[in-house]
C-alpha atoms as a PDB file:
ATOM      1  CA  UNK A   1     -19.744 -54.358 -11.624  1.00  0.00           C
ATOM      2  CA  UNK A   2     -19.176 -50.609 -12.501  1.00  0.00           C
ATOM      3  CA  UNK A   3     -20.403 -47.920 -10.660  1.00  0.00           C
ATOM      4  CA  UNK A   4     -22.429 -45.565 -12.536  1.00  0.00           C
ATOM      5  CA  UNK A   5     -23.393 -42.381 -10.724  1.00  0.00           C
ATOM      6  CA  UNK A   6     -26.589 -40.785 -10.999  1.00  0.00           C
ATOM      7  CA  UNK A   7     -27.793 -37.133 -10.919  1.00  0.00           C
ATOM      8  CA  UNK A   8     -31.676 -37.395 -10.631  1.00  0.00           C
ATOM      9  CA  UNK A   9     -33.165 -34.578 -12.960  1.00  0.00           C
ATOM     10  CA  UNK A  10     -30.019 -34.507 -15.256  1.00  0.00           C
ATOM     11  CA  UNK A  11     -30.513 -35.835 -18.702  1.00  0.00           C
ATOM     12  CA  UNK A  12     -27.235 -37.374 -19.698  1.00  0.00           C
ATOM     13  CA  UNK A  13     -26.780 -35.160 -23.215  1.00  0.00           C
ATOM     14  CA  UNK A  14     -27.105 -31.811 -20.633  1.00  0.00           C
ATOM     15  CA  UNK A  15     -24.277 -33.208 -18.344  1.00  0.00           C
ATOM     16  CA  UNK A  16     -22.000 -33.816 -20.987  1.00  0.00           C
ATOM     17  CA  UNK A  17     -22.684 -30.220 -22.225  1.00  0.00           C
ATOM     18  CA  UNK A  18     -22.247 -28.663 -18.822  1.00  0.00           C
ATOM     19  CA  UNK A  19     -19.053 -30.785 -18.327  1.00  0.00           C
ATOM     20  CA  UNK A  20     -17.875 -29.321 -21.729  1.00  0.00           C
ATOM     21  CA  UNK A  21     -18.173 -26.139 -20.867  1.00  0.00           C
ATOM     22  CA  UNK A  22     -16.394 -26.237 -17.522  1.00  0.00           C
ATOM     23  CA  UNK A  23     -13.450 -27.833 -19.490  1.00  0.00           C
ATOM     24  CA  UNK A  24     -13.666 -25.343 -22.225  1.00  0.00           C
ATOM     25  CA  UNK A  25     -13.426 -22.292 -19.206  1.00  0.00           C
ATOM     26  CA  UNK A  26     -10.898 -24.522 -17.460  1.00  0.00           C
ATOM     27  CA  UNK A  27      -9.044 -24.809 -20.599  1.00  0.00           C
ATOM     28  CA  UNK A  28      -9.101 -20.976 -21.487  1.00  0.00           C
ATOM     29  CA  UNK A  29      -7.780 -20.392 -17.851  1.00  0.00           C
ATOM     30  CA  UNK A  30      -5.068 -22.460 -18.031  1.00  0.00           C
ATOM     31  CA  UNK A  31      -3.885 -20.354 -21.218  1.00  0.00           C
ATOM     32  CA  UNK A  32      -4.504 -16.649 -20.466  1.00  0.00           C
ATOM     33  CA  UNK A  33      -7.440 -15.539 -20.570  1.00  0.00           C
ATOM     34  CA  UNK A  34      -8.317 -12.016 -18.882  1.00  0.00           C
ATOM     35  CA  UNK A  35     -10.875  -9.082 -18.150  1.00  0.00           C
ATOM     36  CA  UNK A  36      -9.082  -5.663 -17.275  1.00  0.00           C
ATOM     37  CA  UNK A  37     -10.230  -2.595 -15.702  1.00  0.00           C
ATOM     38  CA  UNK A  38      -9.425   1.064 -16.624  1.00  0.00           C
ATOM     39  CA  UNK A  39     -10.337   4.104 -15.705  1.00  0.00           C
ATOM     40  CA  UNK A  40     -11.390   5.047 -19.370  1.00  0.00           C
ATOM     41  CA  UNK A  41     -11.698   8.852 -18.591  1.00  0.00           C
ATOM     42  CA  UNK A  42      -8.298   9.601 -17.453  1.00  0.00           C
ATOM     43  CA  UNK A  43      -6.348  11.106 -20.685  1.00  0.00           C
ATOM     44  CA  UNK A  44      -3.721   9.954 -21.963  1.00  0.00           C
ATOM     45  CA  UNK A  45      -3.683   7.115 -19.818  1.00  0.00           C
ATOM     46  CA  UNK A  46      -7.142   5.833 -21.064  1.00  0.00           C
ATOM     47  CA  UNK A  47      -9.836   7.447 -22.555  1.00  0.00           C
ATOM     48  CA  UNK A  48     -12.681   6.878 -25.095  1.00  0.00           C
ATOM     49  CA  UNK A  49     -12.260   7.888 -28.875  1.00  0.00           C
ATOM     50  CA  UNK A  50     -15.206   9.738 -30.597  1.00  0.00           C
ATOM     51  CA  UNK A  51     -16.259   6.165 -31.344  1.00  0.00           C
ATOM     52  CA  UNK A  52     -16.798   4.670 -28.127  1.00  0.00           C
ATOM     53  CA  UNK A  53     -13.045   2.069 -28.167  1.00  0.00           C
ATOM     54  CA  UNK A  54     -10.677   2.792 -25.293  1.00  0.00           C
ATOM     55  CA  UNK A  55      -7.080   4.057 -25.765  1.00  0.00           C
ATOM     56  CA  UNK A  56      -4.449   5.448 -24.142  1.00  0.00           C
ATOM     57  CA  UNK A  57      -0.922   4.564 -22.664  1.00  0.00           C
ATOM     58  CA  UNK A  58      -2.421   2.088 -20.410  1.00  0.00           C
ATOM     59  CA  UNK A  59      -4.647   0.659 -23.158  1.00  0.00           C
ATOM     60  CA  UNK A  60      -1.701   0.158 -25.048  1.00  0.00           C
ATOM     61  CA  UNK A  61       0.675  -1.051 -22.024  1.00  0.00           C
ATOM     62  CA  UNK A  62      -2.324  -4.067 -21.414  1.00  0.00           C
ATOM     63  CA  UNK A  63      -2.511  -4.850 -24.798  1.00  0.00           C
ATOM     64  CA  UNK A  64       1.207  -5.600 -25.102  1.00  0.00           C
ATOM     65  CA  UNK A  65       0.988  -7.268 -21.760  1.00  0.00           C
ATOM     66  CA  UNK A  66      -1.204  -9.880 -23.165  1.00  0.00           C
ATOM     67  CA  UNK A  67       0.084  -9.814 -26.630  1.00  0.00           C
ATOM     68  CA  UNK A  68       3.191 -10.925 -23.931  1.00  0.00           C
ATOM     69  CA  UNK A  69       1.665 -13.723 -22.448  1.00  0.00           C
ATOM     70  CA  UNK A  70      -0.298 -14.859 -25.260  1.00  0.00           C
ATOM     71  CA  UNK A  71      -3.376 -14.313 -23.686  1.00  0.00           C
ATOM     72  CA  UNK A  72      -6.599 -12.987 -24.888  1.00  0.00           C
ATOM     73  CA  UNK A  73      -8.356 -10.070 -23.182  1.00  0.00           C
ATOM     74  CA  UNK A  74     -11.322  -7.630 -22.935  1.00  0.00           C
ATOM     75  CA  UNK A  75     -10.366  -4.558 -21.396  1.00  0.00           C
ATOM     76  CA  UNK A  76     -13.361  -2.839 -19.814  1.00  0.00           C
ATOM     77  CA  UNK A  77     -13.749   1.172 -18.216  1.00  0.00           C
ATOM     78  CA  UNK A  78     -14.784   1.114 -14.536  1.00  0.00           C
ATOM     79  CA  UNK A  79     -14.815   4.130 -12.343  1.00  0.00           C
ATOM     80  CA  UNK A  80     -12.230   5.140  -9.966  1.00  0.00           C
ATOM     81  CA  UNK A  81     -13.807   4.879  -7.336  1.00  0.00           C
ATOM     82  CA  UNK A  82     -14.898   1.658  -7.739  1.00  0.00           C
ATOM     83  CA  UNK A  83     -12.218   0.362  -9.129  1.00  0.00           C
ATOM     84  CA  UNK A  84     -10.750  -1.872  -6.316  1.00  0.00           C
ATOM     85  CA  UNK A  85     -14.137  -3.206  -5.245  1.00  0.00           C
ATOM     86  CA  UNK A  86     -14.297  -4.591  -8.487  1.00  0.00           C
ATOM     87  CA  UNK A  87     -11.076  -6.168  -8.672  1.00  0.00           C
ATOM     88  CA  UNK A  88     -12.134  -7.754  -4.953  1.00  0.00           C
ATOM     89  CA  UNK A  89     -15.623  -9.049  -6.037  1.00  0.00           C
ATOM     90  CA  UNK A  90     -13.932 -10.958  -9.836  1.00  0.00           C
ATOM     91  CA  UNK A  91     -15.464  -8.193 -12.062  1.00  0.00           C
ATOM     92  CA  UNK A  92     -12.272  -8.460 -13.534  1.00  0.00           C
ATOM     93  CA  UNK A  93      -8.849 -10.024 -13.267  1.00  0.00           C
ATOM     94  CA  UNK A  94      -6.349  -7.026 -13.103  1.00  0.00           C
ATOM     95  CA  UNK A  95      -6.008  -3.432 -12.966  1.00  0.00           C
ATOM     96  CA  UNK A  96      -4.197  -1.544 -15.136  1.00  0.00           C
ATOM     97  CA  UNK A  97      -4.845   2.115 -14.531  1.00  0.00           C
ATOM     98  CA  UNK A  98      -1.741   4.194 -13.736  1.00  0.00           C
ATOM     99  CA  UNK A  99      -2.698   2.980  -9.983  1.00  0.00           C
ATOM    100  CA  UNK A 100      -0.220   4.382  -7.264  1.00  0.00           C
ATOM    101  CA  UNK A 101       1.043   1.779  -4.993  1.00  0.00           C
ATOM    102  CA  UNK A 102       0.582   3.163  -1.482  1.00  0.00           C
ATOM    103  CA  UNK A 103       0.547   0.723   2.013  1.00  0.00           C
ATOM    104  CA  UNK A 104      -3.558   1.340   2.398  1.00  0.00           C
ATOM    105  CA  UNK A 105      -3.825  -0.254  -1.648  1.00  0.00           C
ATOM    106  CA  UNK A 106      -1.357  -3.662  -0.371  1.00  0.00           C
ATOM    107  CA  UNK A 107      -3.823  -4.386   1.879  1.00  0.00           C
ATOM    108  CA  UNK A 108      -6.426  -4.771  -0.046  1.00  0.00           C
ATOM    109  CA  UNK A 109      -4.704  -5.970  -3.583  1.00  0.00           C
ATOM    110  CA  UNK A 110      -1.681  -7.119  -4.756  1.00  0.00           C
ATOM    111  CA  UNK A 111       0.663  -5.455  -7.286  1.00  0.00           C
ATOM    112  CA  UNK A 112       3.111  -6.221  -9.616  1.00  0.00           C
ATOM    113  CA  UNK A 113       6.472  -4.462 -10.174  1.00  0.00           C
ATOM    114  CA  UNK A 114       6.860  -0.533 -10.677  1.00  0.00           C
ATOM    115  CA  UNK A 115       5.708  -0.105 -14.555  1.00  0.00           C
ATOM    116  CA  UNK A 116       5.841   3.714 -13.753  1.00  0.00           C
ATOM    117  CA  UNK A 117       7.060   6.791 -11.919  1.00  0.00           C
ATOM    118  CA  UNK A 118       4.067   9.129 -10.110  1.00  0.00           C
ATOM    119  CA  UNK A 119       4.450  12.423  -9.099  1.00  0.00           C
ATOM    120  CA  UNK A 120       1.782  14.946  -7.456  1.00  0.00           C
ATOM    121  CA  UNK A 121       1.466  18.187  -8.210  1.00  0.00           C
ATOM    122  CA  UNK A 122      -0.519  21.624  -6.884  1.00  0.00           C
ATOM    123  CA  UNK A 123      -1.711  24.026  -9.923  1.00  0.00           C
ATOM    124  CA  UNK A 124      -3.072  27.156  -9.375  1.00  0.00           C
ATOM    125  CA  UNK A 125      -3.374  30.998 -11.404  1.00  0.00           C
ATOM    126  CA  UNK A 126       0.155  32.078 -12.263  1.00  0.00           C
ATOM    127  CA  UNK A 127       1.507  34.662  -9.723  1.00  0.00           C
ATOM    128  CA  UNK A 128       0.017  32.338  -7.025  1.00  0.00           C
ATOM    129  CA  UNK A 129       2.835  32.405  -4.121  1.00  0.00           C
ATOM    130  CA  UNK A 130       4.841  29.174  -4.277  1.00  0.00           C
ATOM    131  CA  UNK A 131       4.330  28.109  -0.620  1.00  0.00           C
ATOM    132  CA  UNK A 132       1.797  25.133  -0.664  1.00  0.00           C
ATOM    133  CA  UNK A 133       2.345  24.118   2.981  1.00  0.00           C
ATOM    134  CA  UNK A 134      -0.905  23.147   4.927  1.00  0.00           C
ATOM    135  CA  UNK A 135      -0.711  26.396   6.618  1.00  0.00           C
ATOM    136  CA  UNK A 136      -0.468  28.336   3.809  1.00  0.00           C
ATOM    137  CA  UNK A 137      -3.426  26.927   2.147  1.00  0.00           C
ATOM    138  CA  UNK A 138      -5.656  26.929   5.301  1.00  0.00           C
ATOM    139  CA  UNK A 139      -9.049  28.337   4.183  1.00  0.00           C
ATOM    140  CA  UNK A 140      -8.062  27.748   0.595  1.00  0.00           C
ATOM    141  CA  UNK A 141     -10.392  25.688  -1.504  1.00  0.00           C
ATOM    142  CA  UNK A 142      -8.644  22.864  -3.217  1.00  0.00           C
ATOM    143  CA  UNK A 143     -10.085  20.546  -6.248  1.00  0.00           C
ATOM    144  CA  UNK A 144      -9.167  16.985  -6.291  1.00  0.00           C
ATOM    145  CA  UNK A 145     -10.334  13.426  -7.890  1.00  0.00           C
ATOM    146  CA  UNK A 146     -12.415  11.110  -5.545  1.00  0.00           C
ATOM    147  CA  UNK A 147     -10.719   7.807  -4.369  1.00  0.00           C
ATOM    148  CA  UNK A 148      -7.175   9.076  -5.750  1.00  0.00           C
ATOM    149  CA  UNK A 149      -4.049   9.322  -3.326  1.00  0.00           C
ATOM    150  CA  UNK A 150      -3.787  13.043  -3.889  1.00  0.00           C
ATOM    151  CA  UNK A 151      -6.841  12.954  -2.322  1.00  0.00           C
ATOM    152  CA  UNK A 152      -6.200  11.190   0.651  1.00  0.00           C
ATOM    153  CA  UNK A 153      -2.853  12.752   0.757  1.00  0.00           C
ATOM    154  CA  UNK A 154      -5.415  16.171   1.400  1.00  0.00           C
ATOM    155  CA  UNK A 155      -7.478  14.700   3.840  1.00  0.00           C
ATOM    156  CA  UNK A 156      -4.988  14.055   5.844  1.00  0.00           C
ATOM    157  CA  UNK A 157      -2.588  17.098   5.622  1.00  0.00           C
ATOM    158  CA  UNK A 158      -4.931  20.173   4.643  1.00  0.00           C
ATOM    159  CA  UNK A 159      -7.703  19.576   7.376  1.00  0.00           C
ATOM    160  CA  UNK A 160      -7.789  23.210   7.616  1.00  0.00           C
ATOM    161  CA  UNK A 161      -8.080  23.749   3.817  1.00  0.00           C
ATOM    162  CA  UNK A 162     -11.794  23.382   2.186  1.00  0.00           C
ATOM    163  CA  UNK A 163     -11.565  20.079  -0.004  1.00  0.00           C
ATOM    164  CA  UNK A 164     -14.263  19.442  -3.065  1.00  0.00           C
ATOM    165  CA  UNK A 165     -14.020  15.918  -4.441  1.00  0.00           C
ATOM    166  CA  UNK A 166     -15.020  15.225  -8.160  1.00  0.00           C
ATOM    167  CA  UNK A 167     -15.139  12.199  -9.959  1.00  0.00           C
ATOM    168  CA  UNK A 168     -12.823  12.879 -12.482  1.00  0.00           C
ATOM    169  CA  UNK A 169      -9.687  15.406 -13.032  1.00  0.00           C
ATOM    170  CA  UNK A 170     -11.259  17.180 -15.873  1.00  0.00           C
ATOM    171  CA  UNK A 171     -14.416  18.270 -13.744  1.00  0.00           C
ATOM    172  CA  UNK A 172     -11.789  19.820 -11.015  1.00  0.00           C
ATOM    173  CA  UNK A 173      -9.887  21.674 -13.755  1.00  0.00           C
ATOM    174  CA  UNK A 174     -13.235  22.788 -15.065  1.00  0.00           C
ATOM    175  CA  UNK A 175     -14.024  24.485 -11.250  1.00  0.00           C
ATOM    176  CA  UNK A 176     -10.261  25.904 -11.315  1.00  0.00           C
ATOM    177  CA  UNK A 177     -10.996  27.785 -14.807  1.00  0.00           C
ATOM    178  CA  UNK A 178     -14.392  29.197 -13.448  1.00  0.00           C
ATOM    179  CA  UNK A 179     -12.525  30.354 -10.153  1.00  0.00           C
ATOM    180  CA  UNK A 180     -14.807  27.621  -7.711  1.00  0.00           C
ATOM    181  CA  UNK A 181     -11.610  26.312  -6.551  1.00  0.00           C
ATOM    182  CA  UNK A 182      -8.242  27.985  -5.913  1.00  0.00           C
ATOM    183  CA  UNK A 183      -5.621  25.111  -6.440  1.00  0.00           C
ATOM    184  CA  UNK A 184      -6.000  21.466  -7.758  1.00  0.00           C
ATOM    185  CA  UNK A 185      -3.847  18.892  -7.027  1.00  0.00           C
ATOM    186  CA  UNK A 186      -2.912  16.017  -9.008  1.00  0.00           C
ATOM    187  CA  UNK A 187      -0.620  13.960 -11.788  1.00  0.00           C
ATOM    188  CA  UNK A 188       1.979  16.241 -12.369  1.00  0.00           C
ATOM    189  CA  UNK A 189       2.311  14.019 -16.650  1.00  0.00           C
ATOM    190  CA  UNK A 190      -1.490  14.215 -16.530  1.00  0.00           C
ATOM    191  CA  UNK A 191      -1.736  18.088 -16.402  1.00  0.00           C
ATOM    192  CA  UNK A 192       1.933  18.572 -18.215  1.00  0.00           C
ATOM    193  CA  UNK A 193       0.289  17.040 -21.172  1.00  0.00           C
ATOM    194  CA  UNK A 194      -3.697  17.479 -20.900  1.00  0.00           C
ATOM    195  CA  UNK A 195      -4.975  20.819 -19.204  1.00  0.00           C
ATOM    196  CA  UNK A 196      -1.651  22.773 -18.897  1.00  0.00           C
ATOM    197  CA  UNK A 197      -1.627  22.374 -23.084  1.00  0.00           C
ATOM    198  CA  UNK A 198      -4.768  24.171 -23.049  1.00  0.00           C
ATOM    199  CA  UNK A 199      -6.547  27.441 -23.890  1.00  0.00           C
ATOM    200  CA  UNK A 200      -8.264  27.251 -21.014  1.00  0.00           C
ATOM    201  CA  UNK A 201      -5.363  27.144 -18.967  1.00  0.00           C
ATOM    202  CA  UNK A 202      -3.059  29.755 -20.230  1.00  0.00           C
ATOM    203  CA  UNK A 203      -3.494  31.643 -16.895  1.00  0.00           C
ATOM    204  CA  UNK A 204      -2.497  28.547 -14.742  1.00  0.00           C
ATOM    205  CA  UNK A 205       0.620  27.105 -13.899  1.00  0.00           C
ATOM    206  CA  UNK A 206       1.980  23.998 -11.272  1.00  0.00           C
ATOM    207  CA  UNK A 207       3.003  25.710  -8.184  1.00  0.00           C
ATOM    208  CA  UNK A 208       5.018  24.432  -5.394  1.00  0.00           C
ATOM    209  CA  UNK A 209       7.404  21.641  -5.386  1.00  0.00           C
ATOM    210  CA  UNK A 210       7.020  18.018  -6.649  1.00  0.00           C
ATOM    211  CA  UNK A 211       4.979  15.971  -4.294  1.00  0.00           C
ATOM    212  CA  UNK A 212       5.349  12.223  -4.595  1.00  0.00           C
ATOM    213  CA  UNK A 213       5.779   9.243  -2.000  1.00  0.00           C
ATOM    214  CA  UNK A 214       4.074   8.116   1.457  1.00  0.00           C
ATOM    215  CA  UNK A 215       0.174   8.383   0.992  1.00  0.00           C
ATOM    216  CA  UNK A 216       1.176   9.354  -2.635  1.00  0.00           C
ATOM    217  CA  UNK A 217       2.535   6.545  -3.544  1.00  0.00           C
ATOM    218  CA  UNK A 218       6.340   4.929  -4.478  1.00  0.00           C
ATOM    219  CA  UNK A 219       5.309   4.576  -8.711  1.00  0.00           C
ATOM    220  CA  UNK A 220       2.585   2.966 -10.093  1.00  0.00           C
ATOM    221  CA  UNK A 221       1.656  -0.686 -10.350  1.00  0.00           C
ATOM    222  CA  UNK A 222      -0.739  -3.077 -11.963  1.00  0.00           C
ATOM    223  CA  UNK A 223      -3.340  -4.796  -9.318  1.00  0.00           C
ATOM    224  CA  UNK A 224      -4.444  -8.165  -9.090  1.00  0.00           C
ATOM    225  CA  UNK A 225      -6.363 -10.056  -6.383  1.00  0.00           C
ATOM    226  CA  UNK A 226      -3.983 -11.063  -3.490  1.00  0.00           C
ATOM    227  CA  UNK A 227      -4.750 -14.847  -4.114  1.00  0.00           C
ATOM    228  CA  UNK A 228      -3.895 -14.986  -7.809  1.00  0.00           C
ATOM    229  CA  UNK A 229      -0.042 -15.609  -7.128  1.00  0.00           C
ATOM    230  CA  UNK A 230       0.255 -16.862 -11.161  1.00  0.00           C
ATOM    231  CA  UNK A 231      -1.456 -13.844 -12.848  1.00  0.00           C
ATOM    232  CA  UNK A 232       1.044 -11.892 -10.793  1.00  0.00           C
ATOM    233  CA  UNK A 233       3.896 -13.726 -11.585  1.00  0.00           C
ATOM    234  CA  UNK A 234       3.030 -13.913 -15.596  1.00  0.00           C
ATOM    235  CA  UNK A 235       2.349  -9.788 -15.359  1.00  0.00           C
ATOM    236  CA  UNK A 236       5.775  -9.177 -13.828  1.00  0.00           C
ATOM    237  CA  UNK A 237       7.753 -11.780 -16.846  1.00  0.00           C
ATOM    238  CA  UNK A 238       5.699  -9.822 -19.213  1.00  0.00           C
ATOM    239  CA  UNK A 239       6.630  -6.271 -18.202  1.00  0.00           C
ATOM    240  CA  UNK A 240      10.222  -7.283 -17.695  1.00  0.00           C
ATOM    241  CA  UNK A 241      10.207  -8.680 -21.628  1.00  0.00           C
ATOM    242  CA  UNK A 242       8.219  -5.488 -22.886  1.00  0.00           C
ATOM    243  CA  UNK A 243      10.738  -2.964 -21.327  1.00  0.00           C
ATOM    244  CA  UNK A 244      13.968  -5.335 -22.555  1.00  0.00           C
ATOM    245  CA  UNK A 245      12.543  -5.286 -26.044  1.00  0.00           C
ATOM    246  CA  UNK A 246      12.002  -1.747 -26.830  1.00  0.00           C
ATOM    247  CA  UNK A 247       8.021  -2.102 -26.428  1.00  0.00           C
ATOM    248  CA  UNK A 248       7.203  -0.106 -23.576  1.00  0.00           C
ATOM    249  CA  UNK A 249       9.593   2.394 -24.669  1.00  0.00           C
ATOM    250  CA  UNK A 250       7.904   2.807 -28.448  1.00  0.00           C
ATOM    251  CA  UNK A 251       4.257   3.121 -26.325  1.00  0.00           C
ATOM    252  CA  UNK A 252       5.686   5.929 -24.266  1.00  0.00           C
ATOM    253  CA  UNK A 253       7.253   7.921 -27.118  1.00  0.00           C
ATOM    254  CA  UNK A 254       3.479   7.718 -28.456  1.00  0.00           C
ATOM    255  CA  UNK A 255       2.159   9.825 -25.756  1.00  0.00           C
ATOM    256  CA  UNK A 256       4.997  11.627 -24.380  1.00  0.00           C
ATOM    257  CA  UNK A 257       8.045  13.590 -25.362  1.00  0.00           C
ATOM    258  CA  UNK A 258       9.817  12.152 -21.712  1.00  0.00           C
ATOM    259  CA  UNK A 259      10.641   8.672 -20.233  1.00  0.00           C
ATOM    260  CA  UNK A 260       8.409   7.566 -17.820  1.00  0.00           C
ATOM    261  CA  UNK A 261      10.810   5.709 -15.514  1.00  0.00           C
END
């Protein structure tokens, strides 16, 4: 006699749709399917056009990722600051947001190989003497981004220095034009390309030398949960195949007159 299991409140037509759908998600696992955080407020990396659609370099870089590994993805804008704490609680699958790789990060995430160089920078009026040392800047007040490494690489170097945190780069450079803060510090590409190209910042210039590894990080990489060994490991073939075929190059040229690695 065959044994026919029973779930007491479960009309048979309902199961088979429920069971449906977990094969259908099952099946769309299997093949690639992905949600991706960005900052979305970080140009060039990734920004929103005048009609709402994200772009940037790391728009572009995720979208030829998955192109890559024939997957299909949504790529959403989350906040810096809670961009890890997303990534930790499934929001989504990966991170692809010009993060740094620093030891603090590996704890909490894992990342995939270097898709970029990072370098930090200090920028301040022009004439502004080049020494940036802690003890030079003591009692100077210093704009940075929230949750980034230049800011942690403050905290813990320019205790003496008065630090105001903003939740993006463009509200910092904002404070620097209207004199509320004496120095920023940040991506040196970011300001090459965005603020230093500005009107507003024909008075401004990076001072001091280039600031990069530690705290600051040694490049940047793309995070994923530390359990999810295979989206990892399908990242890492698919950045290897977009810088061998001229891809990642092409997207680059797009943004910047310079190689990024």
């Amino acid at each position: 006699m065959r044994f026919r299991p029973s779930l007491p409140g479960v009309h048979r037509r309902h199961l088979c749709l429920v069971l449906s759908s977990c094969l259908w998600m099952a099946a769309a696992n299997a093949q690639g399917s992905y949600r991706i955080a960005t900052e979305g407020s970080y140009p060039p990396w990734s920004f929103k056009d005048a009609q709402g659609a994200l772009q940037g370099w790391d728009v572009d870089i995720a979208q030829a990722l998955c192109e890559k590994m024939k997957a299909k993805c949504e790529i959403v804008a989350q906040d810096w600051d809670g961009i890890i704490p997303g990534l930790v609680a499934r929001k989504y699958d990966m991170i692809v947001a010009s993060m740094a790789i620093t030891p603090q990060r590996r704890e909490r995430v894992a990342f995939s190989s270097k898709y970029k160089e990072t370098v930090s920078r200090f920028v301040a009026r022009k004439g502004t003497p080049p020494d940036i040392s802690p003890r030079a800047l003591k009692g100077k007040t210093i704009g940075v981004q929230r949750g980034s490494v230049q800011a942690a690489y403050l905290a813990e170097n320019y205790k003496a220095s008065n630090l105001k945190f903003y939740d993006t780069p463009q509200a910092a450079e904002l404070d620097l034009v209207a004199g509320r803060v004496e120095y920023i510090l940040g991506n040196m590409v970011t300001y090459h390309v965005g603020f230093l190209k500005t009107s507003e910042a024909r008075d401004f210039a990076f001072t001091g030398p280039d600031l990069k590894g530690g705290i600051l990080g040694e490049g940047n990489g793309i995070a994923v949960r530390k359990d999810d060994g295979p989206t990892l490991a399908r990242i890492n073939a698919a950045l290897e195949a977009i810088r061998a075929d001229g891809t990642y190059d092409r997207i680059t040229a797009k943004y910047f007159p310079f190689k990024l690695m």
